[in-house]
Protein backbone atom coordinates (compact mmCIF):
# COMPACT_ATOMS: atom_id res chain seq x y z
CA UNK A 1 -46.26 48.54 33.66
CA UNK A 2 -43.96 49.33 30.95
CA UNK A 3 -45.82 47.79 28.44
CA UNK A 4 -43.34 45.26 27.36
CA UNK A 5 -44.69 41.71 26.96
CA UNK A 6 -43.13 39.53 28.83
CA UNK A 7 -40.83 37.13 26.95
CA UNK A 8 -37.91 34.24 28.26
CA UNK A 9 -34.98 34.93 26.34
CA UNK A 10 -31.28 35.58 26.77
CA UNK A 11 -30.49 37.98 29.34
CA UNK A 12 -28.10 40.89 28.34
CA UNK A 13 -26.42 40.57 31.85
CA UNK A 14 -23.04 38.34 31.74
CA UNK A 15 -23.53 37.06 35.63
CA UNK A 16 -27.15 35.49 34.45
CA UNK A 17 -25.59 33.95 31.59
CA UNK A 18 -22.67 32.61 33.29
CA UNK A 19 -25.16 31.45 35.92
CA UNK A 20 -27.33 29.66 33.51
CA UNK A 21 -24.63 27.77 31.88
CA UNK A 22 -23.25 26.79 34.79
CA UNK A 23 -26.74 25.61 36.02
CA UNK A 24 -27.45 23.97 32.93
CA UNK A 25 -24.18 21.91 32.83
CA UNK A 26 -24.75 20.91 36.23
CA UNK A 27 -28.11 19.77 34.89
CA UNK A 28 -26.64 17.75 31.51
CA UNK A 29 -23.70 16.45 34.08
CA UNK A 30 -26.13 14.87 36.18
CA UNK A 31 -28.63 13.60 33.31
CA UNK A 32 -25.35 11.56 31.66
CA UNK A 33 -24.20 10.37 34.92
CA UNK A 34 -27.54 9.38 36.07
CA UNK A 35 -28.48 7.65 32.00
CA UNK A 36 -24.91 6.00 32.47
CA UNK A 37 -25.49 4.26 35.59
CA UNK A 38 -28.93 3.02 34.51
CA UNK A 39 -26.97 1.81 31.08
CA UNK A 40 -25.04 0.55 33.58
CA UNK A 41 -27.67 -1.88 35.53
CA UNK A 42 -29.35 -2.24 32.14
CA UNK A 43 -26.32 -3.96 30.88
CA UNK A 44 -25.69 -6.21 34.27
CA UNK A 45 -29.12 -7.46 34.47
CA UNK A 46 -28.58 -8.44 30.64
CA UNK A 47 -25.29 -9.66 31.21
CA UNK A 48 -26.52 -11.94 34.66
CA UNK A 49 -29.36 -12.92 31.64
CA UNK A 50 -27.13 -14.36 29.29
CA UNK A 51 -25.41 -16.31 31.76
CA UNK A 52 -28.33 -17.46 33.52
CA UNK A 53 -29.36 -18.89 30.41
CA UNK A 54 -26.57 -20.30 29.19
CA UNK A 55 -25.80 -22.08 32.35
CA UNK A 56 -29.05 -23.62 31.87
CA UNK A 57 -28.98 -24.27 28.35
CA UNK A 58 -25.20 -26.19 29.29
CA UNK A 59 -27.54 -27.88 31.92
CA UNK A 60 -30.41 -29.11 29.91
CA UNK A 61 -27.40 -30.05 26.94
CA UNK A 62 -25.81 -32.34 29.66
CA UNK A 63 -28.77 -33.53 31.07
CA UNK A 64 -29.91 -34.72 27.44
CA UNK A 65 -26.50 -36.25 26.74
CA UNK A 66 -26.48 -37.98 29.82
CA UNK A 67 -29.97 -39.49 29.68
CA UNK A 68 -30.68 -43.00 27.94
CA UNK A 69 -34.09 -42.12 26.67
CA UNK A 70 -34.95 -43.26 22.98
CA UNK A 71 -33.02 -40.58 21.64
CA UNK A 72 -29.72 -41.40 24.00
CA UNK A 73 -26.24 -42.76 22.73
CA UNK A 74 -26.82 -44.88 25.60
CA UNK A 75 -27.18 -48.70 24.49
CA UNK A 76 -27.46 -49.69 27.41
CA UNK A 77 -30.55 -47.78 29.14
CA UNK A 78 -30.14 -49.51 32.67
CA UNK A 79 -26.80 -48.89 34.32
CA UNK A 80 -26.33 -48.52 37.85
CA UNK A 81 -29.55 -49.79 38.92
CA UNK A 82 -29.85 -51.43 41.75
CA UNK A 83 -32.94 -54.03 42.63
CA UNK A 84 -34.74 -54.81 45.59
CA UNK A 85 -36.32 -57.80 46.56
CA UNK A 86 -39.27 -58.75 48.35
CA UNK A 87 -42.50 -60.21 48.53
CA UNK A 88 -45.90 -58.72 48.29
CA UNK A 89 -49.72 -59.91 48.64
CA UNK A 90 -52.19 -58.37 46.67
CA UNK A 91 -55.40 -56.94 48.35
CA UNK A 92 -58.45 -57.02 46.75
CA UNK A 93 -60.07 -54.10 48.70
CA UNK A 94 -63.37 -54.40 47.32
CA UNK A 95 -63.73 -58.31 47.34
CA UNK A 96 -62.60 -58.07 50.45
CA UNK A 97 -65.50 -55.71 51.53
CA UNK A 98 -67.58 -57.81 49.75
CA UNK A 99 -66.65 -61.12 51.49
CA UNK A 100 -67.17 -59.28 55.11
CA UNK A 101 -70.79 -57.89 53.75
CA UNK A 102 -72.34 -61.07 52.93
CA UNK A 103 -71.18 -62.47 56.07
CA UNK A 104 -71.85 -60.10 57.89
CA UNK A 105 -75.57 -59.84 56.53
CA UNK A 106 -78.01 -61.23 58.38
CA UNK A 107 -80.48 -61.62 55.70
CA UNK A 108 -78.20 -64.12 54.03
């Protein structure tokens, strides 16, 4: 041992100098290239964001205009509406499970 501590520094040789700048430009090429195309998908997935919610906001804005609730421009809430006719019988289900019980019952 020489007794020098040992310490990173500059080297005094050109060729590891050279070398280590060209290393570390490599290095800060790639970092901005690499941070640039993740700015890159950061800004399309905002982007596809903004129009996602627009579109939907231009949607709901439609929908709301269209609609003939009590808020509407609509006077008259009941246009296109078609009816259909028919006839029904109302079934009493437990009357009718009453009626069959008590004849059915042969305590009665």
């Amino acid at each position: 041992m020489n007794g020098r501590p040992f310490t990173i520094g500059a080297s005094s040789n050109p060729l590891v100098q050279i070398l280590s700048l060209v290393v570390f430009a490599v290095i800060v090429a790639g970092a901005v290239i690499m941070g640039a195309f993740v700015l890159l998908a950061f800004v399309g997935v905002a982007a596809v964001a903004v129009l996602v919610i627009a579109v939907r906001s231009w949607w709901f804005k439609r929908k709301l205009r269209n609609s003939s609730g009590p808020f509407g421009d609509d006077p008259n809430p009941v246009k296109d509406t078609r009816y259909i006719e028919g006839e029904y019988k109302v079934i009493d289900t437990d009357a009718e499970a009453k009626r069959r019980r008590s004849t059915e019952d042969p305590r009665e």
